[in-house]
PDB file of N, CA and C in Angstrom:
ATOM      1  N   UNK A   1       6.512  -4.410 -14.144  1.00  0.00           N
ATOM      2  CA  UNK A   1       7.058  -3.243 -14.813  1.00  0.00           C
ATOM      3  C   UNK A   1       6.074  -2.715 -15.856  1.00  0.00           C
ATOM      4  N   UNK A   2       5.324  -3.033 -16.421  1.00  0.00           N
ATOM      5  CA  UNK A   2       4.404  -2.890 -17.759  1.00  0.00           C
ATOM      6  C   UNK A   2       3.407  -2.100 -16.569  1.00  0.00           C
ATOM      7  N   UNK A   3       2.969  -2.629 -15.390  1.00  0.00           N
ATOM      8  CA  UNK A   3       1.701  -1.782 -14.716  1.00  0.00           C
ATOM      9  C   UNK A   3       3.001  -0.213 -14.515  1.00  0.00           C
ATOM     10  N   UNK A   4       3.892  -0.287 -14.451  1.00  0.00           N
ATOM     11  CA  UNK A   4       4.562   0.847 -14.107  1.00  0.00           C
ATOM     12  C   UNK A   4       4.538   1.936 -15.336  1.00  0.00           C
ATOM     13  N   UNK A   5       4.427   1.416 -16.403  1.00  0.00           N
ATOM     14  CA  UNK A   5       4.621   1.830 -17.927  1.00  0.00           C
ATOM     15  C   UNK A   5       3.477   2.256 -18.667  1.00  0.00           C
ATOM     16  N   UNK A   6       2.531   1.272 -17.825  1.00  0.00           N
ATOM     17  CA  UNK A   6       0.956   2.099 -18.260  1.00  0.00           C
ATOM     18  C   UNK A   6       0.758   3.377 -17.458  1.00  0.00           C
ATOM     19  N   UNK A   7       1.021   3.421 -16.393  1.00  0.00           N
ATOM     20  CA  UNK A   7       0.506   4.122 -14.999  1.00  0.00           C
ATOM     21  C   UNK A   7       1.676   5.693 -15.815  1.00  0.00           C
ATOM     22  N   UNK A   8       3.059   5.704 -16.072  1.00  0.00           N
ATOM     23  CA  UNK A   8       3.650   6.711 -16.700  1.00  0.00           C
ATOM     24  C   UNK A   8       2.811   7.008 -17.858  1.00  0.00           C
ATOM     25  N   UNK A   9       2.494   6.528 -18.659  1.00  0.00           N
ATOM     26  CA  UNK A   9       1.769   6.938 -19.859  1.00  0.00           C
ATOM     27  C   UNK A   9       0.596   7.961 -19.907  1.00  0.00           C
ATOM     28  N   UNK A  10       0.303   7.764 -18.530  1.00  0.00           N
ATOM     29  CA  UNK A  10      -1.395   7.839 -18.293  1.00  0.00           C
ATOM     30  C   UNK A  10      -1.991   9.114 -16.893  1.00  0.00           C
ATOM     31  N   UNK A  11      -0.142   8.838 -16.453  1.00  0.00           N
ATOM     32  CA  UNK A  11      -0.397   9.894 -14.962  1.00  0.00           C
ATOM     33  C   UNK A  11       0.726  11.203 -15.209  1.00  0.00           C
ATOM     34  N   UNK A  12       0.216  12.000 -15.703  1.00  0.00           N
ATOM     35  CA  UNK A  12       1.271  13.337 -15.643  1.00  0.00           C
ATOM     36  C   UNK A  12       1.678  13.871 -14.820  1.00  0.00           C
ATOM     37  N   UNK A  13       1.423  13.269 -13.531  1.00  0.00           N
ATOM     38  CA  UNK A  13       1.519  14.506 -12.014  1.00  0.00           C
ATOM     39  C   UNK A  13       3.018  14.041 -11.406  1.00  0.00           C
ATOM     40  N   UNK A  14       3.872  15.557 -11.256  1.00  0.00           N
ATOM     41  CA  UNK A  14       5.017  15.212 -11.180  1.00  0.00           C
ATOM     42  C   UNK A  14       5.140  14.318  -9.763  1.00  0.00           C
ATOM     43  N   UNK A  15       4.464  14.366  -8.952  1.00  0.00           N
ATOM     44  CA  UNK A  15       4.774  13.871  -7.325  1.00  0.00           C
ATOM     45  C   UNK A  15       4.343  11.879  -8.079  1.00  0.00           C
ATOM     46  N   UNK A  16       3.543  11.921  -8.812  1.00  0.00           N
ATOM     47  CA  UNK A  16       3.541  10.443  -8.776  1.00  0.00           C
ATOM     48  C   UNK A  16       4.596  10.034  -9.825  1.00  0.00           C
ATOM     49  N   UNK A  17       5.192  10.824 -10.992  1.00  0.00           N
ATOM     50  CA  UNK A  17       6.473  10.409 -11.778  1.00  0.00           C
ATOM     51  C   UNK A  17       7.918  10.110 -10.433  1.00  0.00           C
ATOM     52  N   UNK A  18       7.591  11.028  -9.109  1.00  0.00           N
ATOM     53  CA  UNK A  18       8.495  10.543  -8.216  1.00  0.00           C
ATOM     54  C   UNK A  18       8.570   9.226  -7.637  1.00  0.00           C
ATOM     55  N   UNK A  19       7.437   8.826  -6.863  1.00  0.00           N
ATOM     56  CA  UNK A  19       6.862   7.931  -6.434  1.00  0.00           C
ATOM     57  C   UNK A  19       6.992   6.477  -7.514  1.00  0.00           C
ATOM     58  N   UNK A  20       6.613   6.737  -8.578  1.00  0.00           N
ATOM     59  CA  UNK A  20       6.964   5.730  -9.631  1.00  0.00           C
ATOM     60  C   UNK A  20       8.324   5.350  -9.873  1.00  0.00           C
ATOM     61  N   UNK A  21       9.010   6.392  -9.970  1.00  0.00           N
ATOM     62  CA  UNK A  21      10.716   6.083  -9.535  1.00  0.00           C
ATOM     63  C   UNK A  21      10.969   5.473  -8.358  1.00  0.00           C
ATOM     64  N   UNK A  22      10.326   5.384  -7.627  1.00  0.00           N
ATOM     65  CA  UNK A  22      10.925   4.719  -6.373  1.00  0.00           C
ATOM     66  C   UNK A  22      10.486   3.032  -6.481  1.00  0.00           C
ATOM     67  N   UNK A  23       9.435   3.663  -6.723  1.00  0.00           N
ATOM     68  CA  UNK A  23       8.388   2.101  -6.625  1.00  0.00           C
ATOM     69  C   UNK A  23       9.724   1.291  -8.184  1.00  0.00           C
ATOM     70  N   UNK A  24      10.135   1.550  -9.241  1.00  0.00           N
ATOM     71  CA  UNK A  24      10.694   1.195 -10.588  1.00  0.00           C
ATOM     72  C   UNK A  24      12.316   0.434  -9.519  1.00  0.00           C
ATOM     73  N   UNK A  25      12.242   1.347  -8.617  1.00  0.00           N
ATOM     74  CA  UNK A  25      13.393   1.003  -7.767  1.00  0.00           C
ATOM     75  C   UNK A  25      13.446  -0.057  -6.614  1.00  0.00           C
ATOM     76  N   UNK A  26      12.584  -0.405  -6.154  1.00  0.00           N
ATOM     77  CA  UNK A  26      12.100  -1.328  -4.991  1.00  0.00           C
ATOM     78  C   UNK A  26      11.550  -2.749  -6.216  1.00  0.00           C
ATOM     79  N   UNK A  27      10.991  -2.628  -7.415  1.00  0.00           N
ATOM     80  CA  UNK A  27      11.268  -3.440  -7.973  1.00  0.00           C
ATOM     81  C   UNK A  27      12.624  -4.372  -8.426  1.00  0.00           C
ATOM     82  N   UNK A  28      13.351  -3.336  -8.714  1.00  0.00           N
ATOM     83  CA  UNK A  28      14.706  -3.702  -9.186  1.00  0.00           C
ATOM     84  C   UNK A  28      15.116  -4.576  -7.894  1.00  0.00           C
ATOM     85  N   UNK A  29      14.762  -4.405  -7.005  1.00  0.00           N
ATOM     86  CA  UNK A  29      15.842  -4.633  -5.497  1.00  0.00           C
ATOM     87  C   UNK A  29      14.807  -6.049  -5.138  1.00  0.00           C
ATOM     88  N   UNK A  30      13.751  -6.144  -5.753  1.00  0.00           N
ATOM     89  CA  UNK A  30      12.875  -7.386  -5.540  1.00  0.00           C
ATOM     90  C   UNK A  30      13.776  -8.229  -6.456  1.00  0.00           C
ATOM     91  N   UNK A  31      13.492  -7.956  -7.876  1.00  0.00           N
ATOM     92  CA  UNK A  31      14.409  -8.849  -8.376  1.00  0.00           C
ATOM     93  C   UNK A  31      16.085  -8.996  -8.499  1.00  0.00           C
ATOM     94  N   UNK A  32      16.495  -8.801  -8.131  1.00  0.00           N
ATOM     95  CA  UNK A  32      17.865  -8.867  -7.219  1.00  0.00           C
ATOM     96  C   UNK A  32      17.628  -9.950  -6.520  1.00  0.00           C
ATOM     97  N   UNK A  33      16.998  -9.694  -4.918  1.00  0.00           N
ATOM     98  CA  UNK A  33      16.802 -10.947  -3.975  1.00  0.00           C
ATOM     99  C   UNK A  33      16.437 -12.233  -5.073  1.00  0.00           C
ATOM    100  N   UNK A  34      14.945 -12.053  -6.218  1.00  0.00           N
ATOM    101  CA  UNK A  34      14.693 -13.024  -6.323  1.00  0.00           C
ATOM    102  C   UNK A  34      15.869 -13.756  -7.042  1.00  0.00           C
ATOM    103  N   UNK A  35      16.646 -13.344  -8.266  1.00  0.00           N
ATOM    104  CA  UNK A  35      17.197 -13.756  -8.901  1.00  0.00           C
ATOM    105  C   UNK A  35      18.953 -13.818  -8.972  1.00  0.00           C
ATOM    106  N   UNK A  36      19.435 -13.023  -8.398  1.00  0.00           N
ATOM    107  CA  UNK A  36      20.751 -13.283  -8.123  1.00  0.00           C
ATOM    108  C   UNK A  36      21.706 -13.973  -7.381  1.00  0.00           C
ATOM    109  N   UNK A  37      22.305 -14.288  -7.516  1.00  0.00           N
ATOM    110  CA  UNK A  37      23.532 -15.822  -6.888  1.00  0.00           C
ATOM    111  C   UNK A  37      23.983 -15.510  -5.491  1.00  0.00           C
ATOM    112  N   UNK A  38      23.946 -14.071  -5.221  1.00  0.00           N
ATOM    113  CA  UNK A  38      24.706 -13.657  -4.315  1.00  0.00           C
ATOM    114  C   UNK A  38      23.707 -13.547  -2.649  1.00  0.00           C
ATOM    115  N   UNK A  39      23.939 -13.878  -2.061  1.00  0.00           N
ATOM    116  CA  UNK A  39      23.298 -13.764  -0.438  1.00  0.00           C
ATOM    117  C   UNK A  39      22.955 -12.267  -0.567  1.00  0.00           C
ATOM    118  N   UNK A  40      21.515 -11.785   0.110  1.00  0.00           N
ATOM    119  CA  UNK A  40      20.763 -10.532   0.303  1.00  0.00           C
ATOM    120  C   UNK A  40      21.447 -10.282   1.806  1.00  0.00           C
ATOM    121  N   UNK A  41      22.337  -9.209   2.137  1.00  0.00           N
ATOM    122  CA  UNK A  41      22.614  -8.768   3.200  1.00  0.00           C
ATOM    123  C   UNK A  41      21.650  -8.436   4.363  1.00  0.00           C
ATOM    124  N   UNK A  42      21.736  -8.718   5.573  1.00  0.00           N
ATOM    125  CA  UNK A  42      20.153  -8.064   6.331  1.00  0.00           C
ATOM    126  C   UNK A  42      20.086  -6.725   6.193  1.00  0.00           C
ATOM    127  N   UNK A  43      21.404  -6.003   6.231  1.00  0.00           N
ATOM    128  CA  UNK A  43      21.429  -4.375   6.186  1.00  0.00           C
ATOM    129  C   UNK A  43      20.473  -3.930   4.498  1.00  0.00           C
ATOM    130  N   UNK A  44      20.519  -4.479   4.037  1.00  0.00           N
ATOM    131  CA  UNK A  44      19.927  -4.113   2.729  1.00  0.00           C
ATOM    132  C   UNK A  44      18.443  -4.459   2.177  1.00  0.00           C
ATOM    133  N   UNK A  45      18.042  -6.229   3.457  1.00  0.00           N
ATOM    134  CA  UNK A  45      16.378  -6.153   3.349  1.00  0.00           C
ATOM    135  C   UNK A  45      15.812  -5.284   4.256  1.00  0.00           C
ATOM    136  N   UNK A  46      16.710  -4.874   5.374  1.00  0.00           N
ATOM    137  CA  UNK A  46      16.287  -3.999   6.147  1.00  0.00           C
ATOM    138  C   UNK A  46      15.976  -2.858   4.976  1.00  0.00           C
ATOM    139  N   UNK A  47      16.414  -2.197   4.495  1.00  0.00           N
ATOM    140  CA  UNK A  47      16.245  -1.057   3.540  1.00  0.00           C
ATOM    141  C   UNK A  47      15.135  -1.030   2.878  1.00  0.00           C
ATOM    142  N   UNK A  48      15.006  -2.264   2.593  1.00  0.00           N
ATOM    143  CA  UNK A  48      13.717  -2.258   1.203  1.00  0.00           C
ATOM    144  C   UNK A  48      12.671  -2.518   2.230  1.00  0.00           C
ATOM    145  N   UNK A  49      12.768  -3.486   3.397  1.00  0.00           N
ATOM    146  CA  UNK A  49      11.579  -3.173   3.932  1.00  0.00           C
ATOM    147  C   UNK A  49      11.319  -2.066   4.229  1.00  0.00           C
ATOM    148  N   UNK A  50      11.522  -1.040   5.083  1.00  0.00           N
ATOM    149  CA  UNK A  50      11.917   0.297   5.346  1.00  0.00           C
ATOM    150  C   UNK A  50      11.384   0.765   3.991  1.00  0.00           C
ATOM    151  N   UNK A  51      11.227   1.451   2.871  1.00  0.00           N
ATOM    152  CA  UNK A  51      11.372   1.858   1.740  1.00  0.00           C
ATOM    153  C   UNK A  51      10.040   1.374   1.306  1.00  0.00           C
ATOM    154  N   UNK A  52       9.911  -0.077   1.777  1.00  0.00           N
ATOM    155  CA  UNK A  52       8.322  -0.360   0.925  1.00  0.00           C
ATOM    156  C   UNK A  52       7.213   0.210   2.073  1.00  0.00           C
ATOM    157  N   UNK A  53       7.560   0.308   3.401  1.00  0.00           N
ATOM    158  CA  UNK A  53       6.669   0.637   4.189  1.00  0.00           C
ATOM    159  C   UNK A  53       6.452   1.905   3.966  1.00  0.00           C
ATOM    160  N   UNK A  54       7.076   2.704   3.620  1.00  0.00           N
ATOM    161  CA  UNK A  54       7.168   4.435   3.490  1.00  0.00           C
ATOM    162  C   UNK A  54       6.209   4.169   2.002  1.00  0.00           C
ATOM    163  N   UNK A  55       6.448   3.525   1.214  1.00  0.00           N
ATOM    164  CA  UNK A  55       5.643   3.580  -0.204  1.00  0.00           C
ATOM    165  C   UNK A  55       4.597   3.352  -0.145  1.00  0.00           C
ATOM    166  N   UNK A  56       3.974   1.973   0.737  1.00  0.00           N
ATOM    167  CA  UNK A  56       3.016   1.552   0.831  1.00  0.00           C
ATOM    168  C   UNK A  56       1.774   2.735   1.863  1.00  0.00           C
ATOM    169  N   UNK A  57       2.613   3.054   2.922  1.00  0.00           N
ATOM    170  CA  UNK A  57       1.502   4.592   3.694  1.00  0.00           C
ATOM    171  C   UNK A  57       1.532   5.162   2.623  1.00  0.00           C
ATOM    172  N   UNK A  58       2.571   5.805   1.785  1.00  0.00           N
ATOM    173  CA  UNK A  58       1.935   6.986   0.653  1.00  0.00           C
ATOM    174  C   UNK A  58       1.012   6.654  -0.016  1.00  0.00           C
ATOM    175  N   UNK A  59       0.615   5.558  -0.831  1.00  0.00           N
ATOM    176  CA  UNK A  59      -0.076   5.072  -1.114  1.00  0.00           C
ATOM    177  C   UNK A  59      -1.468   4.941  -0.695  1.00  0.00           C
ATOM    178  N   UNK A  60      -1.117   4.188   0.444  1.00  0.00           N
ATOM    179  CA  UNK A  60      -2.533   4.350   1.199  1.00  0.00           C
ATOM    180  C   UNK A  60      -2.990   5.722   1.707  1.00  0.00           C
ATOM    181  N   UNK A  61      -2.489   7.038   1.970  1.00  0.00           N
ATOM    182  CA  UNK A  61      -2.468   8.072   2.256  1.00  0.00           C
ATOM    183  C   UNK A  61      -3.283   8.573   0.394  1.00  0.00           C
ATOM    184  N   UNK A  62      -2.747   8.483   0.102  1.00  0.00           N
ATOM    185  CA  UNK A  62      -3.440   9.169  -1.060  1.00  0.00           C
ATOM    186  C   UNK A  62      -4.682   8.328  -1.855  1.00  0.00           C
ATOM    187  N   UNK A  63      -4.813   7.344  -1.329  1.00  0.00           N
ATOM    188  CA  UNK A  63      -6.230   7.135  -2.050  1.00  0.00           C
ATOM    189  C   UNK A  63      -7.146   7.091  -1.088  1.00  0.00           C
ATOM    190  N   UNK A  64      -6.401   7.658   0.238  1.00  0.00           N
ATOM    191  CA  UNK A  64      -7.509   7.864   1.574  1.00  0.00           C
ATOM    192  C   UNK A  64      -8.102   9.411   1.326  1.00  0.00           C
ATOM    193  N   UNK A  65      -7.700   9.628   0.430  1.00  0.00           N
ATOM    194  CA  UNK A  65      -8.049  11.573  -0.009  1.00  0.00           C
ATOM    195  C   UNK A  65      -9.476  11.443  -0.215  1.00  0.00           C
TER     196      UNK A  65
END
């Protein structure tokens, strides 16, 4: 979260304040699995995998510029 907090501080461009929301969000859902009592549904790692793969091409898409 702190690399997320530098990276806001430092990046004004609204498409990556989006992208940073998502990514702030796929964190949250990491720690969930890691830390909570409750069983991770498959319908829901399905999601985040899904979700990190879409993040991870943007990603790689834009520093392929």
């Amino acid at each position: 979260m702190e690399a997320v907090q530098l990276l806001k501080q430092h990046i004004k461009d609204p498409i990556w304040a989006l992208k940073l929301s998502v990514f702030t969000g796929l964190l949250g859902q990491k720690s969930l699995v890691e830390y909570d009592s409750r069983e991770f549904r498959e319908s829901e790692a399905a999601s985040v995998v899904k979700d990190v793969g879409r993040y991870f091409e943007w990603v790689k898409g834009f520093f392929a510029l």
